[in-house]
Protein backbone atom coordinates (compact mmCIF):
# COMPACT_ATOMS: atom_id res chain seq x y z
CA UNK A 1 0.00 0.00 0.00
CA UNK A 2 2.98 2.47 0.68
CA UNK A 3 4.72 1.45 -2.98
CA UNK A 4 1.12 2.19 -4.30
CA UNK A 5 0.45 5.69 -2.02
CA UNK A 6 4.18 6.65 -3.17
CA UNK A 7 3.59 5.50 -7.08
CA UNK A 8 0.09 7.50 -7.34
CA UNK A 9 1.86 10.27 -5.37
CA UNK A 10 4.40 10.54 -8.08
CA UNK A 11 1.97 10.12 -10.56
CA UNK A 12 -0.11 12.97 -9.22
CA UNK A 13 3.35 15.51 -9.63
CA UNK A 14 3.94 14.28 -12.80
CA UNK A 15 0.28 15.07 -13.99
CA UNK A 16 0.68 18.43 -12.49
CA UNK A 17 3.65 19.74 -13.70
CA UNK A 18 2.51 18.99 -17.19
CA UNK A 19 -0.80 20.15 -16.85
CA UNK A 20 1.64 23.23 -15.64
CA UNK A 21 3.26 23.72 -18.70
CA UNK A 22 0.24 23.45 -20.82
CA UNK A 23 -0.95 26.33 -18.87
CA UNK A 24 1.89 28.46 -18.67
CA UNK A 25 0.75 31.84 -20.42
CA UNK A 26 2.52 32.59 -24.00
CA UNK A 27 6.34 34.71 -24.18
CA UNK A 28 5.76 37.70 -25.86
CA UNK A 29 8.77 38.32 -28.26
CA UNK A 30 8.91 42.09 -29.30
CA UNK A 31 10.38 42.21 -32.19
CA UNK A 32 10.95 45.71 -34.04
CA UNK A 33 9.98 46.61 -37.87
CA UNK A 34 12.23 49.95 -38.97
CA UNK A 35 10.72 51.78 -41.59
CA UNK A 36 10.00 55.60 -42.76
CA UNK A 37 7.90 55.99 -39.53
CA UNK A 38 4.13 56.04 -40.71
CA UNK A 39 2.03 54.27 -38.46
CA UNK A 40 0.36 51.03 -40.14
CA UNK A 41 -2.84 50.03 -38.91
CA UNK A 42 -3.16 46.54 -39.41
CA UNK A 43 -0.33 45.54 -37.27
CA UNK A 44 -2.71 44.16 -34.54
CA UNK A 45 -4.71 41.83 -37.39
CA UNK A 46 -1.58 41.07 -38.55
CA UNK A 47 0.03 40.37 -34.58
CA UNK A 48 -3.48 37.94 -34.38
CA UNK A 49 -2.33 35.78 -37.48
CA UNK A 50 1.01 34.97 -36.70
CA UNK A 51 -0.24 34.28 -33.13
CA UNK A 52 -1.71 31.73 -34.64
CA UNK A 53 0.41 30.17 -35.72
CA UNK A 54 3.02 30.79 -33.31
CA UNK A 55 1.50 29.67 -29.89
CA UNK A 56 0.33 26.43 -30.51
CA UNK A 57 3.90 25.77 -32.61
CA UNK A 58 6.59 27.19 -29.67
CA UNK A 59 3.84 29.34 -26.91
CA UNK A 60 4.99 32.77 -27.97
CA UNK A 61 3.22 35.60 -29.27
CA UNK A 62 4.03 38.60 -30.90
CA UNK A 63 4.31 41.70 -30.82
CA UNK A 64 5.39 43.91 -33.61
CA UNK A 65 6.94 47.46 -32.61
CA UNK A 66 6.73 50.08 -35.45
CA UNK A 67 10.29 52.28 -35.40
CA UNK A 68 10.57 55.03 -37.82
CA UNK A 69 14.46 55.17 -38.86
CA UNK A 70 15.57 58.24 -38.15
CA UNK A 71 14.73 57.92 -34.51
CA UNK A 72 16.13 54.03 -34.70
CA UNK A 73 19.35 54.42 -32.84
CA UNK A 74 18.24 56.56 -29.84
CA UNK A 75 15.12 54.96 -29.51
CA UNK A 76 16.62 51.35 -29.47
CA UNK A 77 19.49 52.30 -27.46
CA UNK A 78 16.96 53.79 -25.02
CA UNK A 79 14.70 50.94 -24.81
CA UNK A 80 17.74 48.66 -23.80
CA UNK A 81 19.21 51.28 -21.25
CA UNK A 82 15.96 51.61 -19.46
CA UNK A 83 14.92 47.72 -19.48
CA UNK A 84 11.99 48.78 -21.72
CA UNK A 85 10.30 45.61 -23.35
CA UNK A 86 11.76 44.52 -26.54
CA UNK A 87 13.28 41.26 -27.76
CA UNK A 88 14.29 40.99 -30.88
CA UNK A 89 16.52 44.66 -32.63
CA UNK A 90 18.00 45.12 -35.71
CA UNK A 91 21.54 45.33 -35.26
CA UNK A 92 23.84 46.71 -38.05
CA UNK A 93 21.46 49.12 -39.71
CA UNK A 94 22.04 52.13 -37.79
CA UNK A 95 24.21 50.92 -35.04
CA UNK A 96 27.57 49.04 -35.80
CA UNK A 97 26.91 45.30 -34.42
CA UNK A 98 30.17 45.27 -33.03
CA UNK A 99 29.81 49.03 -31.03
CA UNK A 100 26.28 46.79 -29.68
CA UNK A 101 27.92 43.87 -28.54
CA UNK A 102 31.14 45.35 -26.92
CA UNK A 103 28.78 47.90 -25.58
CA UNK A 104 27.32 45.43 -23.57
CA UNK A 105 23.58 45.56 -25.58
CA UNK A 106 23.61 42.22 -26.87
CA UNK A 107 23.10 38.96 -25.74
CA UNK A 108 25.83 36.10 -26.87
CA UNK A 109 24.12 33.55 -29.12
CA UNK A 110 26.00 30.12 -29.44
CA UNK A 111 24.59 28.49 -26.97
CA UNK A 112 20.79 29.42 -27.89
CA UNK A 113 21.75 28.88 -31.35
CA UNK A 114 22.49 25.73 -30.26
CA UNK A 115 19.88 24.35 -28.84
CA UNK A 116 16.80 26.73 -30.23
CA UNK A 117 18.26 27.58 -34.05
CA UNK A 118 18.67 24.50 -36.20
CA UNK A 119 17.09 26.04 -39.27
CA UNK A 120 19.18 28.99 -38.78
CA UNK A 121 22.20 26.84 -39.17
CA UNK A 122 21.30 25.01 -41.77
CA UNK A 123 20.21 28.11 -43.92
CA UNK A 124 23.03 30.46 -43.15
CA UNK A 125 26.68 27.52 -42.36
CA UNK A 126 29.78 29.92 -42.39
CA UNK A 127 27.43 33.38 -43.13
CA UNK A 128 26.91 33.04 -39.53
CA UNK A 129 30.52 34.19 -38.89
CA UNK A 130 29.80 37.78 -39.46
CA UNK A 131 27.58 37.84 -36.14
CA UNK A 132 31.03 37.06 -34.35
CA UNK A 133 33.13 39.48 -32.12
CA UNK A 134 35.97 38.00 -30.74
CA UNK A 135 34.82 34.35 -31.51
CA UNK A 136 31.68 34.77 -29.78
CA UNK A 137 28.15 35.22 -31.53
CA UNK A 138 26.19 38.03 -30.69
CA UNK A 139 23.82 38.51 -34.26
CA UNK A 140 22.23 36.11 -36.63
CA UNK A 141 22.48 37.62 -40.36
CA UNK A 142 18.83 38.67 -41.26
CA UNK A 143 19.64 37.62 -45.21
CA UNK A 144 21.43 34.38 -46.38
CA UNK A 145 21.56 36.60 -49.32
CA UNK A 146 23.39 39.86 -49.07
CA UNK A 147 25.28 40.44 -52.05
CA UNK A 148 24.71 43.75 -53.18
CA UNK A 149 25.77 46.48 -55.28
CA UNK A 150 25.46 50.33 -55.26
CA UNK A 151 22.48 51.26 -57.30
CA UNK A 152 20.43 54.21 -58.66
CA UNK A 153 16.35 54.15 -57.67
CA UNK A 154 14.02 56.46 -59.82
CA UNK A 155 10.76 57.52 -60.65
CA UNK A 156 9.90 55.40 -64.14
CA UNK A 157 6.81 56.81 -64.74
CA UNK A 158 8.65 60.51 -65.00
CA UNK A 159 11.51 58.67 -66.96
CA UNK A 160 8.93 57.83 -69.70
CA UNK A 161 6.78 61.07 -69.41
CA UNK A 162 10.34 62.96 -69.95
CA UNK A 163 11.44 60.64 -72.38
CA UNK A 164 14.29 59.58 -70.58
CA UNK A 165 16.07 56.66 -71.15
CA UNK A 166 18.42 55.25 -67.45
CA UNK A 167 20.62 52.80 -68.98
CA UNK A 168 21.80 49.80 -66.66
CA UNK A 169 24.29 49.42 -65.37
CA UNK A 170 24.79 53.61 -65.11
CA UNK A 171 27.50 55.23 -63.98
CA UNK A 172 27.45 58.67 -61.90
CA UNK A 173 28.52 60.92 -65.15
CA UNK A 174 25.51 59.34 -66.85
CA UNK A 175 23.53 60.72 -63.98
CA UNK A 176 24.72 64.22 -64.33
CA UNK A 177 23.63 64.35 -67.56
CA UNK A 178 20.23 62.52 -66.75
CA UNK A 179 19.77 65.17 -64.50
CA UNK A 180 20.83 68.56 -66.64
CA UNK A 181 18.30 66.79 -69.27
CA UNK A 182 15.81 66.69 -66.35
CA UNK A 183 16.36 70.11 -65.25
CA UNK A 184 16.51 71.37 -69.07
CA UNK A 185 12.77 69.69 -69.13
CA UNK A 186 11.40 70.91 -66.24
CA UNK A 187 13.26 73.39 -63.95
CA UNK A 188 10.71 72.14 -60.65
CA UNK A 189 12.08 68.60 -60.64
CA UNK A 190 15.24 68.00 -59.23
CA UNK A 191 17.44 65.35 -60.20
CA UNK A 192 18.80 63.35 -56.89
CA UNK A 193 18.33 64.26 -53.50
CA UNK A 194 21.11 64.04 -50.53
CA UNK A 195 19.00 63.48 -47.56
CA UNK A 196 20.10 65.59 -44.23
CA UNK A 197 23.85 64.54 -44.95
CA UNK A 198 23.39 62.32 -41.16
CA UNK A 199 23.38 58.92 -43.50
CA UNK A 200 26.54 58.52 -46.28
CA UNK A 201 25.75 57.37 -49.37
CA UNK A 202 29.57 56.92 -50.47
CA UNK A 203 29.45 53.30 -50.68
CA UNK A 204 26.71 53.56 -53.56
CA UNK A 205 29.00 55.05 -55.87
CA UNK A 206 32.06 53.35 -54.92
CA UNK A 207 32.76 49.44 -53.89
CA UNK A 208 34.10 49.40 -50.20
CA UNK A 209 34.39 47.16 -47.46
CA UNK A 210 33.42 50.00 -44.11
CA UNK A 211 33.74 46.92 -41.49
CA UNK A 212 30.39 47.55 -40.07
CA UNK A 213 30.39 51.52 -39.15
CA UNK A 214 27.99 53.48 -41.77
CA UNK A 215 30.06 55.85 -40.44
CA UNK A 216 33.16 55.02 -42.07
CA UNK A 217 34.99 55.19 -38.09
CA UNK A 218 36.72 52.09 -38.56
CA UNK A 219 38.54 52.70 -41.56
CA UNK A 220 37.50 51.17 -45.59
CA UNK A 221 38.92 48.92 -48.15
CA UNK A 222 38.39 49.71 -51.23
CA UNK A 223 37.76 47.26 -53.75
CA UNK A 224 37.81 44.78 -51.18
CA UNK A 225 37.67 41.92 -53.85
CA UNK A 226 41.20 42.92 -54.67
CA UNK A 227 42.33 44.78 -51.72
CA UNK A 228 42.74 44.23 -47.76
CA UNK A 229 44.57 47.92 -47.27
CA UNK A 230 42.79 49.73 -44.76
CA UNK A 231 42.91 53.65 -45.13
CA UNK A 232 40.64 56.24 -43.97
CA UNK A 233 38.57 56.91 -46.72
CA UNK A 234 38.49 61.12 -46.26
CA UNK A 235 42.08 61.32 -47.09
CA UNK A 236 41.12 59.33 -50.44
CA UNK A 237 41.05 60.92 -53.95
CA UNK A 238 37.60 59.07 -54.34
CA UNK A 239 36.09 61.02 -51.54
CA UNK A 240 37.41 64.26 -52.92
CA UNK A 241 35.97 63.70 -56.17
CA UNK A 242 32.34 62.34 -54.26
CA UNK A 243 32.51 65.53 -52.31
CA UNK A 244 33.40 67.77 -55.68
CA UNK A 245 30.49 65.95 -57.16
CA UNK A 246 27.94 66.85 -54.86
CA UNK A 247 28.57 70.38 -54.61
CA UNK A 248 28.77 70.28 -58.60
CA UNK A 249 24.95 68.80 -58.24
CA UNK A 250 24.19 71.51 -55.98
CA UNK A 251 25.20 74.56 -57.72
CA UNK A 252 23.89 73.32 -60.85
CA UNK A 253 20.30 73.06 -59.17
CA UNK A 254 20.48 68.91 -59.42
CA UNK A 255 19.50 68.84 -55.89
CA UNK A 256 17.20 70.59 -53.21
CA UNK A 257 20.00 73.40 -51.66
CA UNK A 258 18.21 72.80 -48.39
CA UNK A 259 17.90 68.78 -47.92
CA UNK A 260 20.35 69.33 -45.18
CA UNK A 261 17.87 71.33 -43.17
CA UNK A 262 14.76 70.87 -44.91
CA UNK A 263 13.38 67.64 -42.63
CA UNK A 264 12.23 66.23 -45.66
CA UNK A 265 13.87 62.54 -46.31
CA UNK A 266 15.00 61.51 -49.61
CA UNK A 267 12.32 59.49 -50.92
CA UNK A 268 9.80 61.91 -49.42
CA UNK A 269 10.80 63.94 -52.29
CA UNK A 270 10.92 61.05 -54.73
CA UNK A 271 7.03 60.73 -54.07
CA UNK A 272 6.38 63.80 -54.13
CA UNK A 273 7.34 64.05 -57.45
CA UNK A 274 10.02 66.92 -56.93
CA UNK A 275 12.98 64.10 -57.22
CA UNK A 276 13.47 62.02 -59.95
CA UNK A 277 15.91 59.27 -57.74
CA UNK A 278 18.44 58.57 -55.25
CA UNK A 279 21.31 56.45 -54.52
CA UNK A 280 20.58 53.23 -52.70
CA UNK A 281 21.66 49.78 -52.47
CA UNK A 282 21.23 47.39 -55.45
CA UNK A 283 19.62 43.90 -55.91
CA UNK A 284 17.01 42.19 -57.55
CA UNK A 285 15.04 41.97 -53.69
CA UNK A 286 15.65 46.19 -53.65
CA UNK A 287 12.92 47.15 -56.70
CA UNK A 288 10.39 45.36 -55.21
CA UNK A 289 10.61 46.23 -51.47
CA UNK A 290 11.19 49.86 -52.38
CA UNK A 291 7.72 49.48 -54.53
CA UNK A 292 5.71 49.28 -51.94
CA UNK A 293 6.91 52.94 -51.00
CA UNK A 294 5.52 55.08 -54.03
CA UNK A 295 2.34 55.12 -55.93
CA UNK A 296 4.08 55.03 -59.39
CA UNK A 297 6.69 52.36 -60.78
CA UNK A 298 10.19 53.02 -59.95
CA UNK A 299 13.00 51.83 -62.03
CA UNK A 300 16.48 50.86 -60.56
CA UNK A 301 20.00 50.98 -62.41
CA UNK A 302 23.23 49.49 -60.78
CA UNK A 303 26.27 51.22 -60.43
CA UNK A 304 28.51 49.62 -58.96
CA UNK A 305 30.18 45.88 -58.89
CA UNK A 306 27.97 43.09 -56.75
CA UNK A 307 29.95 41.59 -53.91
CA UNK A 308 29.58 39.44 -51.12
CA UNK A 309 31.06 41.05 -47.75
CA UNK A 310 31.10 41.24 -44.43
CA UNK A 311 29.19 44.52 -43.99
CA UNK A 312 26.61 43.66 -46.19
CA UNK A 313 25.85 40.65 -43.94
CA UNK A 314 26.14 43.10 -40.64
CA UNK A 315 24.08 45.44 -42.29
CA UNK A 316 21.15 43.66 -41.08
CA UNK A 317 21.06 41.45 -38.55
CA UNK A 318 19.00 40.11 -35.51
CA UNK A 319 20.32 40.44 -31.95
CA UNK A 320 18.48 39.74 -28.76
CA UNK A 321 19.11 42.55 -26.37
CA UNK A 322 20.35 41.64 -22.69
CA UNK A 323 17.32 42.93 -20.80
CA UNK A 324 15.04 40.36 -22.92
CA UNK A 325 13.43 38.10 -19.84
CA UNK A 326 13.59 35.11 -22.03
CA UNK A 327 16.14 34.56 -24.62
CA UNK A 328 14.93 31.21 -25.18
CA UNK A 329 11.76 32.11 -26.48
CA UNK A 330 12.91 35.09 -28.80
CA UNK A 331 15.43 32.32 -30.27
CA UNK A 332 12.88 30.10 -31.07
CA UNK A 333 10.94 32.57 -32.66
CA UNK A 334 13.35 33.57 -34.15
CA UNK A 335 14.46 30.08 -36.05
CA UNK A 336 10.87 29.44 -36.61
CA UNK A 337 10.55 32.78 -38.96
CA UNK A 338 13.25 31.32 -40.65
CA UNK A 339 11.65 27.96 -41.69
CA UNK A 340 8.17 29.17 -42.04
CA UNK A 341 7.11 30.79 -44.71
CA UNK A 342 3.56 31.97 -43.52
CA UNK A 343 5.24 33.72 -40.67
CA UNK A 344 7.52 35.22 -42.83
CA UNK A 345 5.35 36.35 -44.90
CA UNK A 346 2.86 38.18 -42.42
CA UNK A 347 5.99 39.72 -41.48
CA UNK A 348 7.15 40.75 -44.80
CA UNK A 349 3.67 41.75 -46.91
CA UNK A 350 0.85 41.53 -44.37
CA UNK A 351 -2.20 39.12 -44.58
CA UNK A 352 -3.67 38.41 -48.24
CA UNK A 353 -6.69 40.02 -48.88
CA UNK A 354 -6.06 42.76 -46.40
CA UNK A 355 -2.83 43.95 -47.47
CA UNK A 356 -2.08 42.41 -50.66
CA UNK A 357 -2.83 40.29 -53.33
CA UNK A 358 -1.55 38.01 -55.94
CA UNK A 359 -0.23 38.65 -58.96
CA UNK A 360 1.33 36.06 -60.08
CA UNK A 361 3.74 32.75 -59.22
CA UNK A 362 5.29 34.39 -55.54
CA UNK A 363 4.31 38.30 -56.64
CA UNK A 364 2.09 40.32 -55.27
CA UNK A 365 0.65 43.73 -55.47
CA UNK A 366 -1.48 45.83 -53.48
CA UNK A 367 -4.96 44.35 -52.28
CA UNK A 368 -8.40 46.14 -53.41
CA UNK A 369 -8.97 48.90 -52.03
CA UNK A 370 -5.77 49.77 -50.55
CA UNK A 371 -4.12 52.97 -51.20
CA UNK A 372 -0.57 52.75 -51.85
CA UNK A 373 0.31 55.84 -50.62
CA UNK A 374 -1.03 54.67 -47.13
CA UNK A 375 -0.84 51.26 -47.06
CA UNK A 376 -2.10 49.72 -43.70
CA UNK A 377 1.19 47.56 -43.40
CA UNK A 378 4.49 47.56 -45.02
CA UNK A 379 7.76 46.10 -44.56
CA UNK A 380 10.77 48.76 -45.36
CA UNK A 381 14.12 48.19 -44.04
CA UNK A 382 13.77 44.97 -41.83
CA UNK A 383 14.63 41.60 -43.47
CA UNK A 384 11.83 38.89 -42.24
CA UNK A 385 12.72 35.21 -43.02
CA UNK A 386 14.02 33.37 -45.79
CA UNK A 387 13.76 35.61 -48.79
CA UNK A 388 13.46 32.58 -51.00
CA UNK A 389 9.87 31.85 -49.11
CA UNK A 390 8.57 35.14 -48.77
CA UNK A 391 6.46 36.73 -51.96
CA UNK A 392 7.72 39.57 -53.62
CA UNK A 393 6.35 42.46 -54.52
CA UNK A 394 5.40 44.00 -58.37
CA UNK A 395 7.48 44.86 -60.68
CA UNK A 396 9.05 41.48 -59.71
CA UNK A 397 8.48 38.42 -62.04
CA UNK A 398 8.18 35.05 -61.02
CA UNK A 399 11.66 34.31 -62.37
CA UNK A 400 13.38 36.95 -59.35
CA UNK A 401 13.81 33.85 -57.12
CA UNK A 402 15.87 32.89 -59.67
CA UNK A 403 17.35 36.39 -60.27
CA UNK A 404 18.53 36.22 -56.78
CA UNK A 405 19.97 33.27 -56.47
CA UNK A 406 22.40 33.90 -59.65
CA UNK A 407 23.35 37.23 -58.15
CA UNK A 408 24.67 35.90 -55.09
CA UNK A 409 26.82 33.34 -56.91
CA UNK A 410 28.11 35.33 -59.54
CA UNK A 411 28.66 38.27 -56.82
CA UNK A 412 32.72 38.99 -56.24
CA UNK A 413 33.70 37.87 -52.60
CA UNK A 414 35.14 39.86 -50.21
CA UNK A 415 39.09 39.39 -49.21
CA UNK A 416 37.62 40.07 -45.82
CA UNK A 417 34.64 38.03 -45.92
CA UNK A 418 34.21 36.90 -42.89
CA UNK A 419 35.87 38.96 -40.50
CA UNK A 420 34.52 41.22 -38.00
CA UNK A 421 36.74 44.04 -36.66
CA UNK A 422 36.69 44.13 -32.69
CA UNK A 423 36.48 48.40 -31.67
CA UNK A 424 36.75 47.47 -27.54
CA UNK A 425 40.66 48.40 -28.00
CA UNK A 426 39.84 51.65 -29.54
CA UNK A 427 36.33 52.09 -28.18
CA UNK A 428 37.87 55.70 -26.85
CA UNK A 429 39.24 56.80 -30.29
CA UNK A 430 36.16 55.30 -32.10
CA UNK A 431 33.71 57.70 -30.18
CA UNK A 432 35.88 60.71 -30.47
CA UNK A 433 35.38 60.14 -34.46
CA UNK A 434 32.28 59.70 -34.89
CA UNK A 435 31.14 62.46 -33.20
CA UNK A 436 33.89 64.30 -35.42
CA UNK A 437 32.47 62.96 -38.51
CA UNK A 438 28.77 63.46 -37.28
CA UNK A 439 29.50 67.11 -37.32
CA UNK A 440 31.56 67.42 -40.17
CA UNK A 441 30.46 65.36 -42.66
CA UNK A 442 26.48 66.21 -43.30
CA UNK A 443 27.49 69.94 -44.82
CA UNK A 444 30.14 67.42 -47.41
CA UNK A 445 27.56 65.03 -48.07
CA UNK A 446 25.17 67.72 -49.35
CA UNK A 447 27.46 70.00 -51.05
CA UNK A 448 26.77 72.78 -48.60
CA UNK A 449 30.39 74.08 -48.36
CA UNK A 450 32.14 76.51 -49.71
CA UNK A 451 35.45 75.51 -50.35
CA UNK A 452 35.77 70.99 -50.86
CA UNK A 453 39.63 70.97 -50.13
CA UNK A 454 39.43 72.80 -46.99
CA UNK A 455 36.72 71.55 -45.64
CA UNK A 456 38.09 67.88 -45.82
CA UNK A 457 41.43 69.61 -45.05
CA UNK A 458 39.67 70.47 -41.55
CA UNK A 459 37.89 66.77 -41.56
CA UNK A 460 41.39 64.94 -41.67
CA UNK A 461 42.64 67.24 -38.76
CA UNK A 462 40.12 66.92 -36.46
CA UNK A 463 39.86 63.33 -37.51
CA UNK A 464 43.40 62.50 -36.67
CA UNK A 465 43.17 64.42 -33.55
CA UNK A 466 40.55 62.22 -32.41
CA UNK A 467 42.41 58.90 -32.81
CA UNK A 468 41.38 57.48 -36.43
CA UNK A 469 45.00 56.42 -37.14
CA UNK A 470 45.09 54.33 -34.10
CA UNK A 471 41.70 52.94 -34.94
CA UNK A 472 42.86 51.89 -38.33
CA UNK A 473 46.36 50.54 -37.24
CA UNK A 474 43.96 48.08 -34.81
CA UNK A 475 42.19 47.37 -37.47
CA UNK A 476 44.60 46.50 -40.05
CA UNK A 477 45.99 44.64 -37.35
CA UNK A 478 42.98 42.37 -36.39
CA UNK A 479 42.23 41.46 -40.46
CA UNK A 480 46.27 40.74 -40.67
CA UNK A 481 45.78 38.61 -37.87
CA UNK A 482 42.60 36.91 -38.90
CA UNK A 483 44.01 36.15 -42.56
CA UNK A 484 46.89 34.60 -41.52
CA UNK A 485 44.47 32.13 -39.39
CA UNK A 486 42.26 31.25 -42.77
């Protein structure tokens, strides 16, 4: 009678601790969407759909957090310094990776890679070496396909009403004269807009390897296919002529002469219809997500060379910040994104019917009723899931799976593929120069001075002052290190 009192007994706590678990409540992963900043209605339909899905599969729900981009870096940084409830951040796009994880904002990975991320692994192998500082992984990539190029994005419609031919690839010379024909046409419509100057867009019109700081604070490579020099790219004739370039624009009336101070973001103009295009990155995913952003077809040229890199893969990535309460749980959402495509998708476009509809094979375009220029969802600069599951947006074809996939392999590689650059040495020098280049380069970038030379004359000064040499000599000296390991 006591084996059968201790056996039911057992039994009993057995019984209870599962029935327990089947009523624990759901972990709510936060995870962040960074666009222009509208606000998108739908998000709580769409929140209900991948709930779904979601709780039964791993008990989490979701919760998607709406950040508009040019608040991204305070706001996030914010959040994590005041324990405010978030989950899942995009590191990379306007925070280095790196500064996040020596910084102390990001969780390491391996071990809840490990044990929660098995279709993580098997989608991304050695990719996932670019979420490493100092051997230790603090980001999963949020693309297993990041080549890219610098391209040229444009208003096609305009194009054709001007008849106006943008030939691909283009280079920036073909521009100018794009634009003199536009302005020749139509002296209201500018040709290419600069933005506030805050975000370079050097790397569109030249191929470089910037090691993870949009900033350029590390030091670049350029033509990193060929070359694993590391120099600091304002003492480089190619950043004199980018800077001559842009003031050229902006005397000759190419560009707004008060994008610096204006508020107004680049493709703000563009939809307005007082821009014909901008600078951006290039690949066949980039026409179709930037789509979804204007009301009339956009065409896209590339510049520059494709190539696989290191930055493009920190660029975007997913990092769990170290005030999330369970790391386990954003992990798993995490890999489950990854390997389901309906998730992805309500991530990426938004529930059929609601938000879009098809088109074709994998292509979609707006639903009934919806108006494009406020669209009640839309995915802009976050990467959900495996692109090669999620539909694509008009003017794609059914043949840009495809499209992709040959890009990527025929894209150059990196020299440096691979390697991350570690700033905790240097973390001293690298905050001096940013905040040096924060307040000199914006006036370069938007051809608002009056003299080039002596304005990157002062750059260099104050640059070196602040420690860029020694940043670069660390640099140079990691990578030296890290090839001779390969």
């Amino acid at each position: 009678m006591k084996k059968l009192a201790s056996l039911l007994l057992a039994l009993s706590l057995i019984f209870g601790l599962v029935s327990f678990s089947y009523a624990e409540e759901p972990y709510e992963v936060v995870i962040e969407t960074v666009t222009f900043g509208a606000e998108y209605a739908d998000i709580p339909a769409i929140e209900e759909a991948i709930n779904a899905i979601t709780v039964p599969a791993i008990n989490v729900s979701v919760k998607i957090l709406n950040v508009g981009i040019p608040e991204h870096a305070q706001k996030i940084s914010m959040m994590i310094a005041g324990g405010e409830k978030i989950d899942l951040v995009m590191a990379g796009l306007t925070m280095p990776m790196v500064n996040m994880a020596v910084d102390g904002m990001l969780l390491p990975l391996d071990e809840l890679l490990a044990s929660q991320g098995a279709d993580i692994q098997a989608l991304f192998g050695d990719k996932l070496e670019a979420g490493k500082v100092n051997g230790t992984l603090y980001a999963i990539p949020a693309d297993a396909y990041p080549a890219q190029s610098g391209g040229f994005i444009y208003n096609k419609q305009m194009a054709d009403e001007l008849g106006i031919t943008v030939p691909n690839p283009v280079t920036v010379d073909q521009l100018a004269e794009i634009f003199a024909d536009i302005q020749a046409q139509n002296s209201q419509i500018y040709g290419t807009c600069f933005g506030n100057g805050e975000t370079s867009n050097v790397l569109y019109d030249y191929n470089l390897e910037n090691y993870g700081s949009a900033m350029y604070a590390y030091g670049v490579t350029l033509n990193q296919y060929e070359n694993t020099d590391i120099v600091n790219l304002f003492a480089t004739e190619q950043f004199r002529e980018y800077a001559l370039r842009h003031k050229d624009w902006v005397d000759k009336g190419y560009v707004p002469n008060d994008s610096m101070t204006s508020g107004i973001l680049a493709n703000e103009y563009i939809a307005s219809g007082t821009v014909f295009g901008m600078t951006t990155n290039y690949s066949p995913l980039e026409a179709p997500t930037q789509q979804a952003n204007y009301t009339f077809p956009i065409g896209m040229a590339e510049i520059t060379k494709p190539v696989n890199s290191t930055s493009g893969l920190q660029e975007r990535m997913w990092g769990i910040p170290v005030t999330c309460e369970n790391p386990e749980k954003a992990m798993a959402f995490l890999n489950l994104m990854f390997a389901n495509a309906e998730v992805a998708n309500l991530l990426s476009n938004g529930i059929e019917g609601l938000n879009y509809q098809f088109s074709g094979e994998g292509i979609v375009t707006y639903a009934d009723g919806v108006d494009p220029a406020a669209p009640g969802y839309a995915r802009i600069f976050s990467r959900f899931g495996d692109q090669m599951k999620v539909y694509q947006w008009e003017p794609a074809t059914p043949e840009i799976y495809e499209e992709l996939a040959a890009f990527n392999e025929n894209a150059m590689n990196s020299l440096t593929l691979g390697y991350s650059f570690n700033s905790e040495n240097v973390a001293t020098e690298v905050a001096a120069v940013t905040t040096v280049i924060t307040q000199y380069l914006p006036a370069l970038e938007c051809g608002m001075v009056d003299d080039v030379d002596a304005a990157i004359a002062t750059l260099n000064e104050e640059l070196e002052k602040a420690g860029l040499s020694r940043i670069i000599e660390e640099n140079q000296r990691q990578l030296n290190e890290w090839m001779a390991n390969q």
